[in-house]
N, C-alpha and C. Protein backbone atom coordinates (compact mmCIF):
# COMPACT_ATOMS: atom_id res chain seq x y z
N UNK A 1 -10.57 32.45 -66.70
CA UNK A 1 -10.83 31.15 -66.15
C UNK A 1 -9.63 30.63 -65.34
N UNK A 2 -8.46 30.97 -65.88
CA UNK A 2 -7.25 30.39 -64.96
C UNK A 2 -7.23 31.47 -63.45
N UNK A 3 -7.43 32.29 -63.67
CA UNK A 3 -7.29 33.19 -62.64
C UNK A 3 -8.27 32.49 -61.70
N UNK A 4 -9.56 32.41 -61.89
CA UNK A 4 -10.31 31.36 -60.75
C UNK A 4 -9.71 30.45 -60.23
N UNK A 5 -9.14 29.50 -61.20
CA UNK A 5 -8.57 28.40 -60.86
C UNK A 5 -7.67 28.63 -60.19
N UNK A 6 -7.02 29.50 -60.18
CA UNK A 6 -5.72 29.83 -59.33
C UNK A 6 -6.50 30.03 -57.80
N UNK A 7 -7.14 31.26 -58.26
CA UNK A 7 -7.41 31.83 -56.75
C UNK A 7 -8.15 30.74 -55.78
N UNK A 8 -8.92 30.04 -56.69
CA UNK A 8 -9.78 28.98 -55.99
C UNK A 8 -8.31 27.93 -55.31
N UNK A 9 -7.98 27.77 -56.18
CA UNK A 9 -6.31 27.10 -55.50
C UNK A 9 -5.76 27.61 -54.93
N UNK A 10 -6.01 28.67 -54.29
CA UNK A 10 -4.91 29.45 -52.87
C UNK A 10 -5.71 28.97 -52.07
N UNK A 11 -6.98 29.37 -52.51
CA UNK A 11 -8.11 29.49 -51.09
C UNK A 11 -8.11 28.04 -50.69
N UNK A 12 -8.11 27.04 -51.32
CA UNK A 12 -7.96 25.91 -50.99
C UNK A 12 -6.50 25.47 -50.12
N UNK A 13 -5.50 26.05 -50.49
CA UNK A 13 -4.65 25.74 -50.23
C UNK A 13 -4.37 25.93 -48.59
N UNK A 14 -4.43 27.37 -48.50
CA UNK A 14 -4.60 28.41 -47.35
C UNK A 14 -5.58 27.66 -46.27
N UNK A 15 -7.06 27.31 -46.48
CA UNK A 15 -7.76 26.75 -45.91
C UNK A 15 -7.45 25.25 -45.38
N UNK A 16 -6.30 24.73 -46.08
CA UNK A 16 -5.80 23.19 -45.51
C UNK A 16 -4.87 23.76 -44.53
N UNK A 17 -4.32 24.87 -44.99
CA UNK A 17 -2.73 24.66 -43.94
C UNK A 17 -3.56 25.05 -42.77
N UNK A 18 -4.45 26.18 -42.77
CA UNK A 18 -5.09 26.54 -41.45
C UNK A 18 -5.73 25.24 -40.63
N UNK A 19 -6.13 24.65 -41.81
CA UNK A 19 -6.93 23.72 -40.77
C UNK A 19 -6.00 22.72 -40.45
N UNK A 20 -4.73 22.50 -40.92
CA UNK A 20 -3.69 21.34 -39.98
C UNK A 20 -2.94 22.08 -38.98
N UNK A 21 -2.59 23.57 -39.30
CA UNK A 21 -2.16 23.99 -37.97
C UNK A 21 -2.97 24.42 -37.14
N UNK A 22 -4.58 24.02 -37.02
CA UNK A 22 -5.23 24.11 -35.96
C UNK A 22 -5.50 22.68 -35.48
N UNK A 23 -5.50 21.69 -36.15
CA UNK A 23 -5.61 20.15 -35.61
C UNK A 23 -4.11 20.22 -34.95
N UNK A 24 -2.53 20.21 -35.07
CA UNK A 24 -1.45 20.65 -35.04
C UNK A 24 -1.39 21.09 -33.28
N UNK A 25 -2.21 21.76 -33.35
CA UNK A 25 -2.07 23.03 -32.26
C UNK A 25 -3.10 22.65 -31.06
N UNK A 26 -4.19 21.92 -31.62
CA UNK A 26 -5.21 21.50 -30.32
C UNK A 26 -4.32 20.52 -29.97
N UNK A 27 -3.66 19.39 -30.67
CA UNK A 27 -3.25 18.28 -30.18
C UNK A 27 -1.76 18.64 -29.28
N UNK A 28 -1.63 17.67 -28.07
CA UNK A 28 -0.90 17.97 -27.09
C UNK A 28 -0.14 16.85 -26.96
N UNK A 29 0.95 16.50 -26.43
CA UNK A 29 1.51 15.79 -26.36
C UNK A 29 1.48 15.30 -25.00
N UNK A 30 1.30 14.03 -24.35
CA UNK A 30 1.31 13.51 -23.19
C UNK A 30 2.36 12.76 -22.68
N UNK A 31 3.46 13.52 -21.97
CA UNK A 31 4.68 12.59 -21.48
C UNK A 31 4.19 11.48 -21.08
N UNK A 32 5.56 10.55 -21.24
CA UNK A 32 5.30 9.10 -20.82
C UNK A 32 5.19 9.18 -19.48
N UNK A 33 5.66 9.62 -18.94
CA UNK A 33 5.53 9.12 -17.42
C UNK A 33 5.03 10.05 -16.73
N UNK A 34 3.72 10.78 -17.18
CA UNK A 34 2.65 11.57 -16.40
C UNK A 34 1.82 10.32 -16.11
N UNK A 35 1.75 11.05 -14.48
CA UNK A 35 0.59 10.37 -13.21
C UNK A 35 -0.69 10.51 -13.62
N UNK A 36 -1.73 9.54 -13.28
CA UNK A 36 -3.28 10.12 -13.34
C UNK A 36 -3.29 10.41 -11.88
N UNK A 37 -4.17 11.30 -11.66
CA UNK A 37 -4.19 11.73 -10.01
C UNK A 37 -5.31 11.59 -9.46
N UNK A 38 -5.09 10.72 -8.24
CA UNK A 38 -6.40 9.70 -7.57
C UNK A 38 -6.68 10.62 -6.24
N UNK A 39 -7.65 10.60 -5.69
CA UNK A 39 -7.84 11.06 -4.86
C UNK A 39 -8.07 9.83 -3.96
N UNK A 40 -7.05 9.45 -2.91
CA UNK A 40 -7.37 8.20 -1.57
C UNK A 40 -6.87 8.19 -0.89
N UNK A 41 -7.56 7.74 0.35
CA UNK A 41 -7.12 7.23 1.34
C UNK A 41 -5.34 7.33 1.47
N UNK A 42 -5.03 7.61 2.30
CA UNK A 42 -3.56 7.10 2.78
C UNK A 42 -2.72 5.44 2.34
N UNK A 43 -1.92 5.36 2.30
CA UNK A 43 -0.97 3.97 2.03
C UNK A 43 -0.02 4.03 2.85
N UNK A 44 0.01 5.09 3.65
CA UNK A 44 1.20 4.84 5.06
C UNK A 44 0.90 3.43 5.81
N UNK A 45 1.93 3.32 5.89
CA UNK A 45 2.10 2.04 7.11
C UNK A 45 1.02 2.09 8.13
N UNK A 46 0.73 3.50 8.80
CA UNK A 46 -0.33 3.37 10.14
C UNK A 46 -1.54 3.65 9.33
N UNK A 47 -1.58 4.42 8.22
CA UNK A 47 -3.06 4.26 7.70
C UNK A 47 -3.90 2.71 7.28
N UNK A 48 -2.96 2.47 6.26
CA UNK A 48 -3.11 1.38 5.59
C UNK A 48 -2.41 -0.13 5.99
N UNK A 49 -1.22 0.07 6.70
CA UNK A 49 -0.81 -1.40 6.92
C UNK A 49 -2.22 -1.99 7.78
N UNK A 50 -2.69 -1.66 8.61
CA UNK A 50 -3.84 -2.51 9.53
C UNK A 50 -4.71 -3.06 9.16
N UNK A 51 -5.48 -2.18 7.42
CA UNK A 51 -6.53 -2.83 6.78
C UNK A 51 -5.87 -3.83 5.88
N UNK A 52 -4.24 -3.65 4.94
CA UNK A 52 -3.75 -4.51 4.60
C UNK A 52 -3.66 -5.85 5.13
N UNK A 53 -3.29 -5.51 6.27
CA UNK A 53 -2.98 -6.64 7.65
C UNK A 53 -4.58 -7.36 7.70
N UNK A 54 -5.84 -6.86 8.02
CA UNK A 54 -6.97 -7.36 7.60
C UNK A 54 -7.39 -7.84 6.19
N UNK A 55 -7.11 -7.39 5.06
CA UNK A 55 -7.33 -8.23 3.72
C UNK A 55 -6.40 -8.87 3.59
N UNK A 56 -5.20 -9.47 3.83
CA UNK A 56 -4.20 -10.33 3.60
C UNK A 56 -5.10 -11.66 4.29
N UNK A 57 -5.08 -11.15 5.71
CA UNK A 57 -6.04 -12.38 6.35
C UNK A 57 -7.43 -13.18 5.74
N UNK A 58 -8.43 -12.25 5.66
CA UNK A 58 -9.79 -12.34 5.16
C UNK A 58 -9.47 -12.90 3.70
N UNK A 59 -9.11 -12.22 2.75
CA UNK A 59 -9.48 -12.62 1.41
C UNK A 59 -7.84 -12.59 0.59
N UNK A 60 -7.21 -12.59 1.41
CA UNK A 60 -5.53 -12.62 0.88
C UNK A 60 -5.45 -14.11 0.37
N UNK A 61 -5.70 -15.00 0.62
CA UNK A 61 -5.28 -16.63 0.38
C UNK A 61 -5.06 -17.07 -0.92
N UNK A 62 -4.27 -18.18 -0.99
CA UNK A 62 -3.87 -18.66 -2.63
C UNK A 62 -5.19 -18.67 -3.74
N UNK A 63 -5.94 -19.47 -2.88
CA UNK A 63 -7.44 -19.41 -3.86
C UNK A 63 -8.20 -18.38 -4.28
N UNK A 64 -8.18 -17.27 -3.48
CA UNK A 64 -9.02 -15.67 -3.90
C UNK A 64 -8.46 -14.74 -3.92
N UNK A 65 -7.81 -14.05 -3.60
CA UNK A 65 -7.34 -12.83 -4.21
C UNK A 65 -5.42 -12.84 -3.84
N UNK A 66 -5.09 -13.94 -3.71
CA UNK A 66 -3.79 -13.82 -3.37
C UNK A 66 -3.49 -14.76 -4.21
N UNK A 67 -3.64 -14.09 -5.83
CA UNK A 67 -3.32 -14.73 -7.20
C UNK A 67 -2.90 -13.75 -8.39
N UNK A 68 -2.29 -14.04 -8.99
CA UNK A 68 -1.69 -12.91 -10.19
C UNK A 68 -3.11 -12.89 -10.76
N UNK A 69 -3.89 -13.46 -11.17
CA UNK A 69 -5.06 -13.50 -11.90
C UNK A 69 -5.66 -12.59 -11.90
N UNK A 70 -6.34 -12.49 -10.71
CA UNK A 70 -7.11 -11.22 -10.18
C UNK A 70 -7.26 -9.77 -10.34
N UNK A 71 -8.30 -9.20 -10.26
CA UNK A 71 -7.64 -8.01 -10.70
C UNK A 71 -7.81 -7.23 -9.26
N UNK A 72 -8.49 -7.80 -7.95
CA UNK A 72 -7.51 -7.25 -6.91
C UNK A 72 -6.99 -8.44 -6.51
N UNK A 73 -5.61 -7.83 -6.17
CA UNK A 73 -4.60 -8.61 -5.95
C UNK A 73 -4.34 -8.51 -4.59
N UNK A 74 -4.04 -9.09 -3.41
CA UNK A 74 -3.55 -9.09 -2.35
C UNK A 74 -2.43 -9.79 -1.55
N UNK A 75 -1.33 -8.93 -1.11
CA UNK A 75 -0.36 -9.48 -1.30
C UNK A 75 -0.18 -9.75 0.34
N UNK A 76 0.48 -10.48 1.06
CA UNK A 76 0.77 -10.50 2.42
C UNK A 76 1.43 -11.64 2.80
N UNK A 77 1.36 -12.36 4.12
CA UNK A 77 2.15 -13.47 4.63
C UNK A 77 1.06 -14.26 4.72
N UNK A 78 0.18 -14.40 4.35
CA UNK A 78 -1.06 -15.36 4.56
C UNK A 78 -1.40 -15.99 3.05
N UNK A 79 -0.49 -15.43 1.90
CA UNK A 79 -1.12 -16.16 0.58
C UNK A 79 0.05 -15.31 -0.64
N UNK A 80 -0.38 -14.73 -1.18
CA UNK A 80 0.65 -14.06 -2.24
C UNK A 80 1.99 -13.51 -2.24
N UNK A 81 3.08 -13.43 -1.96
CA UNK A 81 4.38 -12.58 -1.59
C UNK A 81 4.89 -11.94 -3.11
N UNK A 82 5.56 -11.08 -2.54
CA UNK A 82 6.23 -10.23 -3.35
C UNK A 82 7.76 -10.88 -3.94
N UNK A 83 8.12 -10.86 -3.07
CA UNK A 83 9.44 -11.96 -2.85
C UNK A 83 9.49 -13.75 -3.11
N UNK A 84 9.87 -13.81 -4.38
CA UNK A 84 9.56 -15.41 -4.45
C UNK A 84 10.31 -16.29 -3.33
N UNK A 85 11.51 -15.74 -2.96
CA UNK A 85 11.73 -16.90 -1.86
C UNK A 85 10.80 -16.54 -0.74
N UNK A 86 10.25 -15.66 0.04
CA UNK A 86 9.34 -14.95 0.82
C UNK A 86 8.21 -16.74 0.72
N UNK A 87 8.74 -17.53 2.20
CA UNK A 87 7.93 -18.23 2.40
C UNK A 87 6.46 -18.09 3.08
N UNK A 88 4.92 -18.58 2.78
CA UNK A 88 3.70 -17.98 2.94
C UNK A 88 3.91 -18.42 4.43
N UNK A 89 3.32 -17.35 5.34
CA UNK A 89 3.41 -17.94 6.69
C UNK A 89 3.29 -16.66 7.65
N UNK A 90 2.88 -16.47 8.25
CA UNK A 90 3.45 -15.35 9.35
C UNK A 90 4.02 -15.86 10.48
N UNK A 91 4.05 -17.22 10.54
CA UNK A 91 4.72 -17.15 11.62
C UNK A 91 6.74 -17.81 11.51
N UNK A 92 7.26 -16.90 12.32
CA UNK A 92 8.92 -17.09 11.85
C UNK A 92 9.42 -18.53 12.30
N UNK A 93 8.46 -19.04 13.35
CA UNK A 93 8.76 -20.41 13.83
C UNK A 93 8.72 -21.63 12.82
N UNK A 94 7.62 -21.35 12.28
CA UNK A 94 7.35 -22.10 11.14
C UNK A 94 8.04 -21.77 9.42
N UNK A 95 9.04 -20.69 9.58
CA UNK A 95 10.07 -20.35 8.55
C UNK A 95 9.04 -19.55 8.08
N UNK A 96 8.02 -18.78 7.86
CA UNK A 96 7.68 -17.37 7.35
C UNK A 96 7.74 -16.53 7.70
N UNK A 97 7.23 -15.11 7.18
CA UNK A 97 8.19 -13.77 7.70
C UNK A 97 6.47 -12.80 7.59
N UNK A 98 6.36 -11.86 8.21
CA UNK A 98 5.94 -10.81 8.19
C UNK A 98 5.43 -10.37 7.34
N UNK A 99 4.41 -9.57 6.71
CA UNK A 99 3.76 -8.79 5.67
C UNK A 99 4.86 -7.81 5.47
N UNK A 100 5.52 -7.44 4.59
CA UNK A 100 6.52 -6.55 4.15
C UNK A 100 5.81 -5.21 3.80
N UNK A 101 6.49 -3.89 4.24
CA UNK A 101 5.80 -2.85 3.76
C UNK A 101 5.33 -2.78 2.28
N UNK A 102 6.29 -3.48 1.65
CA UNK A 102 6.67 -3.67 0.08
C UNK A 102 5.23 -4.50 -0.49
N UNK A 103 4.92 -4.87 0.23
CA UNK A 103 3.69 -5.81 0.09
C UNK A 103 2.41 -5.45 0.51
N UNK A 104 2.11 -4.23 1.71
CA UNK A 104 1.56 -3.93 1.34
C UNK A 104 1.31 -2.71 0.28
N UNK A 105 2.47 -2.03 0.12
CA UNK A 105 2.09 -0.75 -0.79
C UNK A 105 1.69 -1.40 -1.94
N UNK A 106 1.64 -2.72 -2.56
CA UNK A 106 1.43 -3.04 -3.42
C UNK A 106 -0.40 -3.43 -3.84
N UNK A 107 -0.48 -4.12 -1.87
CA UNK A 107 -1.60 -4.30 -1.94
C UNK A 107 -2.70 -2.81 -2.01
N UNK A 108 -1.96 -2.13 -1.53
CA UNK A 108 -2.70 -0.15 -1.81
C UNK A 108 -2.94 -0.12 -3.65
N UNK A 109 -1.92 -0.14 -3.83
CA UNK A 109 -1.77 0.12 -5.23
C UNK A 109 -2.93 -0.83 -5.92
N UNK A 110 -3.02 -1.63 -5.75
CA UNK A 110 -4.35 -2.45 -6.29
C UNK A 110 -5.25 -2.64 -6.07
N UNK A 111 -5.75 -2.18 -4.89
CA UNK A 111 -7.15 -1.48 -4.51
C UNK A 111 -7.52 -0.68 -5.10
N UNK A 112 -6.50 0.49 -4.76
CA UNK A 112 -6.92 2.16 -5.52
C UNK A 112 -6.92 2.27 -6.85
N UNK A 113 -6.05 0.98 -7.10
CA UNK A 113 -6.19 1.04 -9.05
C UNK A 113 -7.16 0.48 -9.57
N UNK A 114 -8.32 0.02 -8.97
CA UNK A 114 -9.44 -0.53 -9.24
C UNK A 114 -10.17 0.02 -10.35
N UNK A 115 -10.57 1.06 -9.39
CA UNK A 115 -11.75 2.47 -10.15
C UNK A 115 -11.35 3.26 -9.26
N UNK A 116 -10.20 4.08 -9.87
CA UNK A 116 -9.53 5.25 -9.71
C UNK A 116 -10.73 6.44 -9.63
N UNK A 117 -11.71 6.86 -10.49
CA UNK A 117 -12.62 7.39 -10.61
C UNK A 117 -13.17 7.38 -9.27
N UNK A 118 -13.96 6.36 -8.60
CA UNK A 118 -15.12 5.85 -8.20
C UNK A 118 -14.19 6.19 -6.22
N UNK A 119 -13.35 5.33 -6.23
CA UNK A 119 -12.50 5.82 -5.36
C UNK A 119 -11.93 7.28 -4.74
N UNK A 120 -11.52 8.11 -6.39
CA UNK A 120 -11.94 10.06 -5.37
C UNK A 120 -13.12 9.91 -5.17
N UNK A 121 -14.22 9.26 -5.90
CA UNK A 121 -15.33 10.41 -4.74
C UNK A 121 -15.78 9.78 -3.70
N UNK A 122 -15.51 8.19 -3.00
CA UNK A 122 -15.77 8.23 -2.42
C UNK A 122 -15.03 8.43 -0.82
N UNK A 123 -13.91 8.70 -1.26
CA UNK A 123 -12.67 9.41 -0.18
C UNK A 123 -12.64 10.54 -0.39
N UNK A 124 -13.24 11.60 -0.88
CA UNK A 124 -13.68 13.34 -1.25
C UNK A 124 -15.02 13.29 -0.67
N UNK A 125 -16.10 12.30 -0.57
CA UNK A 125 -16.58 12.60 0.20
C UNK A 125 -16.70 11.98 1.59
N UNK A 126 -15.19 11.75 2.31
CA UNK A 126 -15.18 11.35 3.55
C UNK A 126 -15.72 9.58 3.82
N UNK A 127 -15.58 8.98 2.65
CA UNK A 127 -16.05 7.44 2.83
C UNK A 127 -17.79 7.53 3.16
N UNK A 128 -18.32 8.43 2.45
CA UNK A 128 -19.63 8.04 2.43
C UNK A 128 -20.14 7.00 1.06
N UNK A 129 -21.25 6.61 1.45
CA UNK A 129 -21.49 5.61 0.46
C UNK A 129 -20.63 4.93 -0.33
N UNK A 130 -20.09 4.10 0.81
CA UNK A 130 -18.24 3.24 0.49
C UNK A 130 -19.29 1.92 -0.66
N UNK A 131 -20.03 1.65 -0.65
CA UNK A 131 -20.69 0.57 -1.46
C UNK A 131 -20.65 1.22 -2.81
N UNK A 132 -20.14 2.62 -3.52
CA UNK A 132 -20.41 2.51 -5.08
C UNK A 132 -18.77 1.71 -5.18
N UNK A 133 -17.97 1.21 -4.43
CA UNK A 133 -17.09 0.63 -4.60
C UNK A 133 -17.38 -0.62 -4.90
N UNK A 134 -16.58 -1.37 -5.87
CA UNK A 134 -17.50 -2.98 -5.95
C UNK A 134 -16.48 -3.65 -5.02
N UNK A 135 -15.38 -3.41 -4.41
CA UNK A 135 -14.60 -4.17 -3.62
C UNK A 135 -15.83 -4.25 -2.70
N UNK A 136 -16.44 -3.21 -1.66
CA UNK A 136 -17.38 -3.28 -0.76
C UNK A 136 -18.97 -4.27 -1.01
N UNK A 137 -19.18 -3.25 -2.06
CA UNK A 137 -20.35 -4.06 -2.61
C UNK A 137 -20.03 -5.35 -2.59
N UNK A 138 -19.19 -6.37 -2.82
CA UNK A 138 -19.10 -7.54 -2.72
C UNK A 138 -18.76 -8.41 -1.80
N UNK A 139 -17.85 -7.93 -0.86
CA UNK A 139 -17.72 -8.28 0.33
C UNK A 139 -19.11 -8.20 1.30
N UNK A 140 -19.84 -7.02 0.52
CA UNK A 140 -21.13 -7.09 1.76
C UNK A 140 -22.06 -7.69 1.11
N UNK A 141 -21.96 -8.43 0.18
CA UNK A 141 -22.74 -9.50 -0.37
C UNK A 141 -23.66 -8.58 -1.42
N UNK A 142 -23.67 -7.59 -2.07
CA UNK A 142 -24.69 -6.71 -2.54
C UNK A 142 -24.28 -6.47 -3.76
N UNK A 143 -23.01 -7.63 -4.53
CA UNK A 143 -22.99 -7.78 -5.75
C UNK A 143 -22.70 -9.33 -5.78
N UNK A 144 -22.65 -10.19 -6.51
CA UNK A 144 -22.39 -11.40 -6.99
C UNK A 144 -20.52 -11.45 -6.69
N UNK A 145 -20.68 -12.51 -5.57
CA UNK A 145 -18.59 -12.91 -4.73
C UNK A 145 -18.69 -14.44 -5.22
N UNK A 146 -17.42 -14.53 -5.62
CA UNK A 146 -17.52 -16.40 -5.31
C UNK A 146 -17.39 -16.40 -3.74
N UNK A 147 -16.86 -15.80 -3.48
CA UNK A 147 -16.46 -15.72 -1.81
C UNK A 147 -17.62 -15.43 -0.74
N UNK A 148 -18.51 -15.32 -1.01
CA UNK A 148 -20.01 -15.01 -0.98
C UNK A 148 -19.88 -13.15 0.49
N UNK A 149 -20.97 -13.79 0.77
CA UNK A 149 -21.05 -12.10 1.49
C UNK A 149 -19.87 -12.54 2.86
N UNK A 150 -18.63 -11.34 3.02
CA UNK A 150 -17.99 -11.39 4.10
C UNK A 150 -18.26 -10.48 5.20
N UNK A 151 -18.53 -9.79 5.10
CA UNK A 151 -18.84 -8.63 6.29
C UNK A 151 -20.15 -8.25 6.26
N UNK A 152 -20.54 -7.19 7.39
CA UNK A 152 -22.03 -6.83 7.77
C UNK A 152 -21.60 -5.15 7.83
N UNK A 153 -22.27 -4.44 6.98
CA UNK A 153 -22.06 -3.28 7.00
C UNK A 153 -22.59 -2.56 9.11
N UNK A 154 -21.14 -1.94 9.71
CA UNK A 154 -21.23 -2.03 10.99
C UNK A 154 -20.50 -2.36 11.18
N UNK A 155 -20.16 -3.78 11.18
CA UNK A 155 -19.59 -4.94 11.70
C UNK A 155 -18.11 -4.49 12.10
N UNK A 156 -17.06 -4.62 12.74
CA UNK A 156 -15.70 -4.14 13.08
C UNK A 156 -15.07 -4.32 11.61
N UNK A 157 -15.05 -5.39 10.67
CA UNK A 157 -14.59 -6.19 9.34
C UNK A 157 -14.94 -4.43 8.74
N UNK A 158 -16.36 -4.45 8.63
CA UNK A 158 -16.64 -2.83 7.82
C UNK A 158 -16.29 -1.51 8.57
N UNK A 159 -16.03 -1.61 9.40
CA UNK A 159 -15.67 0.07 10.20
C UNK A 159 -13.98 -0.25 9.86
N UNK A 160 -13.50 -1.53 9.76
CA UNK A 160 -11.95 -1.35 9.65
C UNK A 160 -11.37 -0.66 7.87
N UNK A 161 -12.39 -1.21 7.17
CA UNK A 161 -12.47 -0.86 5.65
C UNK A 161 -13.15 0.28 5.46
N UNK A 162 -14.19 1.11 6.00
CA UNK A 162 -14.68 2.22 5.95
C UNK A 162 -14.26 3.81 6.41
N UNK A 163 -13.19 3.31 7.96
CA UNK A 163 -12.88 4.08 8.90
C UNK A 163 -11.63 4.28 7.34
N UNK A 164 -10.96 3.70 7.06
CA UNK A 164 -9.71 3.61 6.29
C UNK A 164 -10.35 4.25 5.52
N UNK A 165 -10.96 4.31 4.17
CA UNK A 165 -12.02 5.34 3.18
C UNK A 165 -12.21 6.63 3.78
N UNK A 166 -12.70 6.67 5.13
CA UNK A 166 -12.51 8.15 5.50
C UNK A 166 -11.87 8.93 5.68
N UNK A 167 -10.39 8.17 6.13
CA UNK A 167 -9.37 9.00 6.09
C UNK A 167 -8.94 8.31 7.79
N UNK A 168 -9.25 7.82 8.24
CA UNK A 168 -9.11 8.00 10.06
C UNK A 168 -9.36 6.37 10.08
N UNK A 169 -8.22 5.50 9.53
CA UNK A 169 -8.30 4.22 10.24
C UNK A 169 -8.83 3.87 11.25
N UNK A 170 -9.22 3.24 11.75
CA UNK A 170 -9.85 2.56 13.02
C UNK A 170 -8.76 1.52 13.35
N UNK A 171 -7.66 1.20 13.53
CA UNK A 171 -6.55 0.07 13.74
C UNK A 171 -7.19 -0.40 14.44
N UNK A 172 -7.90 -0.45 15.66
CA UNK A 172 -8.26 -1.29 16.67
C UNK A 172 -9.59 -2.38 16.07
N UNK A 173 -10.57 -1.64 15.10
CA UNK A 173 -11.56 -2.45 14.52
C UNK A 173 -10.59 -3.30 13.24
N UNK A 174 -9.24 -3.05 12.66
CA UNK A 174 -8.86 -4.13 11.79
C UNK A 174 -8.38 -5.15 12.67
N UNK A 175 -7.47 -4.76 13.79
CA UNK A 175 -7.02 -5.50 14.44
C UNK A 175 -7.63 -6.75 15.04
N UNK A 176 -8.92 -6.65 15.31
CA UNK A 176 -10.03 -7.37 16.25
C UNK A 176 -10.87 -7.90 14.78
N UNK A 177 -10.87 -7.38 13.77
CA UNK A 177 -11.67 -8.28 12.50
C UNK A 177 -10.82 -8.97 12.21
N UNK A 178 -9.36 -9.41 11.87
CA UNK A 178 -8.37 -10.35 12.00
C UNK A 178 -9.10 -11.43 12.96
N UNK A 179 -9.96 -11.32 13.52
CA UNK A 179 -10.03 -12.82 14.62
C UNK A 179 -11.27 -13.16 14.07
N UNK A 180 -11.73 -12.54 13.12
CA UNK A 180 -13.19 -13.06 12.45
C UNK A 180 -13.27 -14.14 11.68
N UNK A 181 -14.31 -15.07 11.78
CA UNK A 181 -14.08 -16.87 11.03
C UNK A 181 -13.29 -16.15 9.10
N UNK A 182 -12.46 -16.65 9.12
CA UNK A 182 -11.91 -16.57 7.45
C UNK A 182 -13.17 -16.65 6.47
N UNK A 183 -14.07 -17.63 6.25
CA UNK A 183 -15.08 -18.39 5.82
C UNK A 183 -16.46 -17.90 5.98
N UNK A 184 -16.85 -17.46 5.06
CA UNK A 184 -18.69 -17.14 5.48
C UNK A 184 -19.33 -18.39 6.53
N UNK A 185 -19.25 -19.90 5.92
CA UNK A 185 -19.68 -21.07 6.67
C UNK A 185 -19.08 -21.38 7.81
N UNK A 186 -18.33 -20.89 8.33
CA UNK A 186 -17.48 -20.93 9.76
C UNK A 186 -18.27 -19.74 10.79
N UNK A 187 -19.15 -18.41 10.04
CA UNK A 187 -20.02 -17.60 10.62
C UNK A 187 -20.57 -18.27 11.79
N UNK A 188 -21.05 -19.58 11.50
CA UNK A 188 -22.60 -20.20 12.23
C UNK A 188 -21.63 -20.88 13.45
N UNK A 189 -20.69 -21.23 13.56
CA UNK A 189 -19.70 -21.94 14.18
C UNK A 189 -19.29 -21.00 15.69
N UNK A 190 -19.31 -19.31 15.08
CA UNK A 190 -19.13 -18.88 16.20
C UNK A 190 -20.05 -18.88 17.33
């Protein structure tokens, strides 16, 4: 009877250590400062400063997205700065300064950190079906905005945000959506 007991007590024994040095052995350790890896669009200055330069304008302002609150954040000379003395303004006459590169890589960084996911595929597949994005979807009115619908899928506002998703900015369509009413209700005005 002890001899069972024994052997039954190896086998037991034997069968724990195996099974912690296989829990032990699957588990991996994840450095602190490993990247998740996104697949997007560019954040260079000529990729991305132009559409920056267009969302700073459009939806950059103190009241909507040019607020710590938010979870996109937009940073530029038209509403949020990086720089607390960094007075809001673009223009230097009036004592403000310029959209800082610094400002926008930040504004990149909080786009793409949205839905990291959702974002590779739709820059893997060349900015097609840019609407499973909810930044888009909402701007084109096709989810619930306080800001209500801003752009018209087409429209220069969307080829400047889409062309950018594909990889191949359009600078000339952000440049020229910069002159678009700020305001959905300013639309009817033009």
């Amino acid at each position: 009877m002890k001899k069972r007991r024994r052997f039954h007590a190896c086998v037991v024994a034997v069968a724990a250590a195996l099974a912690s040095a296989g829990v032990v052995s699957s588990c991996s350790v994840v450095p602190g400062d490993q990247r998740v890896g996104i697949d997007a669009p560019s954040g260079s200055e000529s990729a991305f400063g132009p559409v920056a330069d267009y969302l700073d304008h459009r939806c950059g302002s103190l009241d909507c997205h040019g607020q710590m609150s938010r979870n996109l954040r937009i940073y530029g000379c038209e509403g949020m700065r990086l720089d607390p003395k960094a007075r809001p303004g673009c223009s230097m006459l009036l004592g403000g300064s310029n959209t800082t590169a610094d400002e926008h890589l930040a504004t990149y960084r909080s786009l793409v950190g949205l839905e990291p996911t959702v974002m590779s595929q739709v820059y893997d597949n060349k900015g097609e079906h840019a609407e499973l994005l909810t930044f888009v979807r909402k701007a084109r009115g096709l989810e619930a905005h306080k800001g209500g619908t801003l752009i018209t899928p087409g429209d220069l506002q969307d080829i400047c945000i889409t062309s950018w998703l594909a990889g191949t900015t359009n600078q000339t369509a952000c440049f020229m959506a910069i002159g678009f009413p700020m305001f959905p209700q300013d639309a009817a005005v033009r």
